[in-house]
Protein backbone atom coordinates (compact mmCIF):
# COMPACT_ATOMS: atom_id res chain seq x y z
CA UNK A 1 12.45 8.91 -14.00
CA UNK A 2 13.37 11.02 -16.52
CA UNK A 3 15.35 10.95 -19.92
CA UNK A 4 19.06 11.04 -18.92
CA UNK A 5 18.54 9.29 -15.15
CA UNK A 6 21.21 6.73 -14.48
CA UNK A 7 19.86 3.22 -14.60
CA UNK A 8 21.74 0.67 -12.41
CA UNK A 9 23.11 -1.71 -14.43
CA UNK A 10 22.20 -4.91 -14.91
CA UNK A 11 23.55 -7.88 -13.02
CA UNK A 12 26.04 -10.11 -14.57
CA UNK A 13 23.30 -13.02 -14.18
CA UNK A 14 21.16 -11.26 -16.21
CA UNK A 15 20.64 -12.75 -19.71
CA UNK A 16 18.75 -12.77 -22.65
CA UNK A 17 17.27 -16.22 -22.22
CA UNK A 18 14.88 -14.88 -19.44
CA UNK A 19 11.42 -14.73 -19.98
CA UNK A 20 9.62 -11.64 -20.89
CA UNK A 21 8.16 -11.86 -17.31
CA UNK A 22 11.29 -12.17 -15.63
CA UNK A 23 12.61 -9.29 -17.57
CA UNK A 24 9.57 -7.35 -16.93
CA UNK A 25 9.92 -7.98 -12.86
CA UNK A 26 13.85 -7.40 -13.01
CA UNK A 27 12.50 -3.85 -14.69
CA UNK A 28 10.79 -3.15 -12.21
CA UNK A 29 13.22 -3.69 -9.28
CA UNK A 30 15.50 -1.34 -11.47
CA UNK A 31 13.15 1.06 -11.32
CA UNK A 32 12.39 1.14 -7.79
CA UNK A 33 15.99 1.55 -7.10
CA UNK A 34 16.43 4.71 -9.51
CA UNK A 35 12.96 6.20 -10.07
CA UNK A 36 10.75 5.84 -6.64
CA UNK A 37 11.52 9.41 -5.43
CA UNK A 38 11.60 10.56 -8.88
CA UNK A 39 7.89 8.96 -9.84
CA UNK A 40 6.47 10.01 -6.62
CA UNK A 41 7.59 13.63 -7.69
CA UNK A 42 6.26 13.32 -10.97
CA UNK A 43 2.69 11.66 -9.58
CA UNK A 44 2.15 14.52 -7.05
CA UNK A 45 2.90 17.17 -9.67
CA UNK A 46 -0.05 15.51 -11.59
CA UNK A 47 2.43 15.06 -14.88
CA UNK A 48 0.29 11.50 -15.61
CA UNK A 49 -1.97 13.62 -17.34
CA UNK A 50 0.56 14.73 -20.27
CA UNK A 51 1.22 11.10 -20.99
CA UNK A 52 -2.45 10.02 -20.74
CA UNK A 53 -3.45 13.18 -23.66
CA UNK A 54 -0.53 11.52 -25.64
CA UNK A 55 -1.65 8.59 -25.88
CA UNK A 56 -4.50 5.68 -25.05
CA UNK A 57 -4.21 4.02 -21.72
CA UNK A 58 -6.12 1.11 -20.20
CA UNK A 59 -7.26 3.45 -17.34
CA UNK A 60 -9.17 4.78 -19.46
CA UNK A 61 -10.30 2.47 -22.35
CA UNK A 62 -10.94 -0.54 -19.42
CA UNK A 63 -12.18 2.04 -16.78
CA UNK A 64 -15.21 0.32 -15.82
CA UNK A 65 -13.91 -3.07 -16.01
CA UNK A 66 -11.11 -1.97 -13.39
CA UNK A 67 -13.92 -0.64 -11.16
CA UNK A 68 -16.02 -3.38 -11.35
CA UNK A 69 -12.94 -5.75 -10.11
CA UNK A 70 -11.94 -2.60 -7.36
CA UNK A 71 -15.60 -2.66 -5.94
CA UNK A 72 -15.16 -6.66 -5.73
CA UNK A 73 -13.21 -5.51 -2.38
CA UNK A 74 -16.52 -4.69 -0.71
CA UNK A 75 -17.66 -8.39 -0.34
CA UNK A 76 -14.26 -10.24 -1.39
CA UNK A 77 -11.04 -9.77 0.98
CA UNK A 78 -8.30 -8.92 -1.14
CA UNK A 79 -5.26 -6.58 -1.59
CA UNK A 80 -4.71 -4.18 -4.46
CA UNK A 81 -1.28 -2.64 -5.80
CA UNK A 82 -1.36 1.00 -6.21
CA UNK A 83 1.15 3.14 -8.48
CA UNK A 84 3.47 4.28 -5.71
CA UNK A 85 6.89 2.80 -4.23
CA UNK A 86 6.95 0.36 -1.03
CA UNK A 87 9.02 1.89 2.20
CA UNK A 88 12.89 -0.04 2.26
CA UNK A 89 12.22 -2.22 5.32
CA UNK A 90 15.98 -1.71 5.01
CA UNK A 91 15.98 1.47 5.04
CA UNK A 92 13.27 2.77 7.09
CA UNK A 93 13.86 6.65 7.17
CA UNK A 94 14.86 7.19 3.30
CA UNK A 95 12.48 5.59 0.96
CA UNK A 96 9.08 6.88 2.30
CA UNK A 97 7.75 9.09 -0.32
CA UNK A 98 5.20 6.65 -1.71
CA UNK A 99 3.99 6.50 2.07
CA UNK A 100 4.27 9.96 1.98
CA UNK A 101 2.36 10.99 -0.83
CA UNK A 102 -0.59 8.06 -0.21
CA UNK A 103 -1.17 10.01 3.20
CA UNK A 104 -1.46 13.52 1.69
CA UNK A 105 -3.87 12.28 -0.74
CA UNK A 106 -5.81 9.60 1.14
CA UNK A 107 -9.02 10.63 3.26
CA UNK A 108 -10.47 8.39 5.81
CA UNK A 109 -14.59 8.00 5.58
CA UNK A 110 -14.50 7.49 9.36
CA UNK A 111 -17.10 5.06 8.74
CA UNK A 112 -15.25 2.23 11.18
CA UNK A 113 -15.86 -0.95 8.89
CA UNK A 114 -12.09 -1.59 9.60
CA UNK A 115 -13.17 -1.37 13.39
CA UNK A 116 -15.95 -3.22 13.65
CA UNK A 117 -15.55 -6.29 10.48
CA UNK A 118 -12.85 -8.49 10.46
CA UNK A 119 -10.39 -7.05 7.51
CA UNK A 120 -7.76 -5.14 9.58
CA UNK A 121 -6.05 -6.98 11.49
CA UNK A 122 -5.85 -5.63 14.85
CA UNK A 123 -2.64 -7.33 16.60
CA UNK A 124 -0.94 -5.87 18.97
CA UNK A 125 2.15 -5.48 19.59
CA UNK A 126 3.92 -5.14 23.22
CA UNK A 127 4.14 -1.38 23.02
CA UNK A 128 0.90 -1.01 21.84
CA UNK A 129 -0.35 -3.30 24.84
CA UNK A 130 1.29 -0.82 27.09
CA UNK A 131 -0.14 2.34 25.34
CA UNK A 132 -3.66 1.31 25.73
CA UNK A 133 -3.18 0.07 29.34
CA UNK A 134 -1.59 3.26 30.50
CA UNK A 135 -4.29 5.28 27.94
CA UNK A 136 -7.16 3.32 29.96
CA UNK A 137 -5.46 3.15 33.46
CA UNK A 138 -6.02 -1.01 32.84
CA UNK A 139 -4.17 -3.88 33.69
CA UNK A 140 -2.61 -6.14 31.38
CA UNK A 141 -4.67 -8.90 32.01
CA UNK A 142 -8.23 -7.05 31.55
CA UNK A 143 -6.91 -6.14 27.92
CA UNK A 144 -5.70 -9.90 27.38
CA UNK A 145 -9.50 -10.80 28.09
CA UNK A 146 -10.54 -8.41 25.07
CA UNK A 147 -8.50 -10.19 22.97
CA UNK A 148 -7.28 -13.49 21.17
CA UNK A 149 -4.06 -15.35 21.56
CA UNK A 150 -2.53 -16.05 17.60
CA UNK A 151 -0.44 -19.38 18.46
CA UNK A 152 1.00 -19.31 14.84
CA UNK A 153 1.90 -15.72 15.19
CA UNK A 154 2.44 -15.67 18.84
CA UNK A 155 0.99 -11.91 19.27
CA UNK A 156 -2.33 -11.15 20.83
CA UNK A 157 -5.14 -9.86 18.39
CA UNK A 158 -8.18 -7.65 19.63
CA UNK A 159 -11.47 -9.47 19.32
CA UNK A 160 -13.45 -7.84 16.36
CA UNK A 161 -15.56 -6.10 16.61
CA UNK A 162 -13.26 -3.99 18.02
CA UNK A 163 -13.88 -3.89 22.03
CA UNK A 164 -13.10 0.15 21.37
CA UNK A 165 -15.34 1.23 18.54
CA UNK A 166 -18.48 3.24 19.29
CA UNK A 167 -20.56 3.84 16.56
CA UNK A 168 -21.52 7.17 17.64
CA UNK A 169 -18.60 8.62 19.50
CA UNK A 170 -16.17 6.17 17.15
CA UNK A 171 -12.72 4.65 18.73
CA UNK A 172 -12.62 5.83 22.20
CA UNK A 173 -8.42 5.06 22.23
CA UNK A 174 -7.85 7.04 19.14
CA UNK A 175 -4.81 8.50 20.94
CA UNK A 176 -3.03 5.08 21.97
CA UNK A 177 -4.62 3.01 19.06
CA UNK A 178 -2.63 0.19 18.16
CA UNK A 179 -0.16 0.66 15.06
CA UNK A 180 -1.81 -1.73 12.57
CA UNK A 181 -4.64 1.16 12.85
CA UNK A 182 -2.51 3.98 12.39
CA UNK A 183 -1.32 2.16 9.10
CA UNK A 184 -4.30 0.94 7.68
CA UNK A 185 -5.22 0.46 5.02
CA UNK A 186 -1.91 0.31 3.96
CA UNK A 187 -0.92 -3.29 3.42
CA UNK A 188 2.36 -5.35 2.92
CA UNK A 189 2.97 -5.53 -0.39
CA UNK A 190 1.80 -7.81 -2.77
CA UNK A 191 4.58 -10.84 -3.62
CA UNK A 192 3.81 -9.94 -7.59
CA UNK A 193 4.03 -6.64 -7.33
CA UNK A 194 6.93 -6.63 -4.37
CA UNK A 195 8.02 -2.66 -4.97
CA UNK A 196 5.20 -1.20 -4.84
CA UNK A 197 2.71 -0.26 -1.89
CA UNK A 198 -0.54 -1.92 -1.54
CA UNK A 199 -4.19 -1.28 0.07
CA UNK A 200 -7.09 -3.52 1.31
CA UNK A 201 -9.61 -3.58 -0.76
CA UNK A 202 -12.33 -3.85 1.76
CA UNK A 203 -11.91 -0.01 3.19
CA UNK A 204 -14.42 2.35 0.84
CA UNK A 205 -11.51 5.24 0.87
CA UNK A 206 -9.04 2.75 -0.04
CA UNK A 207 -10.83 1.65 -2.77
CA UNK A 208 -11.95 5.31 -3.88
CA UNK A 209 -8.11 6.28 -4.10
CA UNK A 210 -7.61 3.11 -6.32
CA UNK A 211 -9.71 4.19 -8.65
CA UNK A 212 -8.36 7.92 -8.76
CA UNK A 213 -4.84 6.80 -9.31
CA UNK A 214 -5.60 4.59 -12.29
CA UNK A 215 -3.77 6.98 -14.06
CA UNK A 216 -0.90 7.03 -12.11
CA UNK A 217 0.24 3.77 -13.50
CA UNK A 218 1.76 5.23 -16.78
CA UNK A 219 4.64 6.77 -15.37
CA UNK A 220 5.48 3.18 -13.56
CA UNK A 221 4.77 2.06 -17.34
CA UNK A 222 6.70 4.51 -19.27
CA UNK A 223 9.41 3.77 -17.04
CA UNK A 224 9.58 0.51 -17.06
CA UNK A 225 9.72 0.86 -20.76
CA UNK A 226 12.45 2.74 -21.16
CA UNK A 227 14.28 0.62 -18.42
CA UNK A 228 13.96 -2.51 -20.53
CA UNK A 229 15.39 -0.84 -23.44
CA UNK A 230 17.86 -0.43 -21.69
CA UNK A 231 18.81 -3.53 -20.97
CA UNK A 232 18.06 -5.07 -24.57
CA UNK A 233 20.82 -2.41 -25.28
């Protein structure tokens, strides 16, 4: 965002009597309503790095203390938020630039530990039953056996390790692979961090662009900033 940007105003709710946290979170709702295309802009031009010379950040003072929690993904299964805007479920087609920018930036290892170690999450949905079939010249039934029936979810998950990874030739369906592959490791977001996109820690890229966009966080920051002065005002 920068100086001058409208900021939506506040809701009639809001009050002074919240909590610092509540007026933090409200902040940052605000700001993914006026500022996600604006950020994204200012992340891809690299413009973090004024701000950082300007100041002390906690990407850098606490840089190996955020790396040592980051690498925790490698054995723990957890999700991390990263600096960029969640996709509108509402509005599929006009809030994607966080998506946008995480795939210009992002570069797969091709090492398959999504494909062969539980971590992904490989259900499929009925189109992507009907890709692979019609990819493999199968019947539905011989891909059912491959895979697991989720009665709380009521969609049908691929056995792990993944019936389709090779370690030498890698996935053999690349071209009909389900969706939750063509996503990963892009996550849902987290619920404390609900605007912004989020990764799983266990993939080695995903973890590798964590720690590059450390920096990235001061924008969100100085935003949110001048957001909340806003609505002291």
């Amino acid at each position: 965002m920068k100086d001058g940007d409208p900021i939506p105003r506040k809701p009639p709710t809001l009050r002074r009597s919240l909590s610092s946290e509540e007026r933090l979170a409200e902040a940052k709702r605000l700001c993914f309503i006026a500022c996600a295309k604006s950020c994204v802009e200012e992340k891809r031009a690299s413009h973090h790095l004024k701000l950082l010379k300007s100041r002390p950040h906690w990407s850098d003072l606490k840089r190996e203390e955020q790396y040592k929690i980051i690498d925790r993904g490698e054995s723990e299964p957890f999700d991390i938020a990263i600096p960029l805007p969640a996709k509108d479920r509402r509005d599929p087609e006009g809030t994607s630039w966080g998506v946008d920018l995480f795939w210009e930036r992002f570069r797969c290892r091709e090492c398959g530990r999504c494909c062969y170690t539980p971590g992904a999450g490989l259900y499929l949905k009925k189109v992507d039953m009907e890709r692979i079939c019609q990819h493999l010249g199968w019947s539905r039934k011989r891909l059912k056996s491959l895979c697991r029936y989720d009665k709380d979810l009521k969609v049908w998950a691929l056995k792990q390790p993944c019936p389709f990874y090779d370690p030498d030739k890698g996935c053999t369906i690349y071209p009909a692979r389900p969706l939750t592959c063509t996503r990963y490791p892009l996550h849902p977001p987290l619920k404390e961090m609900p605007s912004h996109l989020a990764v799983d820690a266990f993939c080695p890229a995903a973890r590798e662009f964590v720690k590059e966009t450390l920096g990235w966080w001061i924008v969100c920051e100085a935003n949110w900033a001048r957001i909340l002065k806003d609505m002291e005002g």
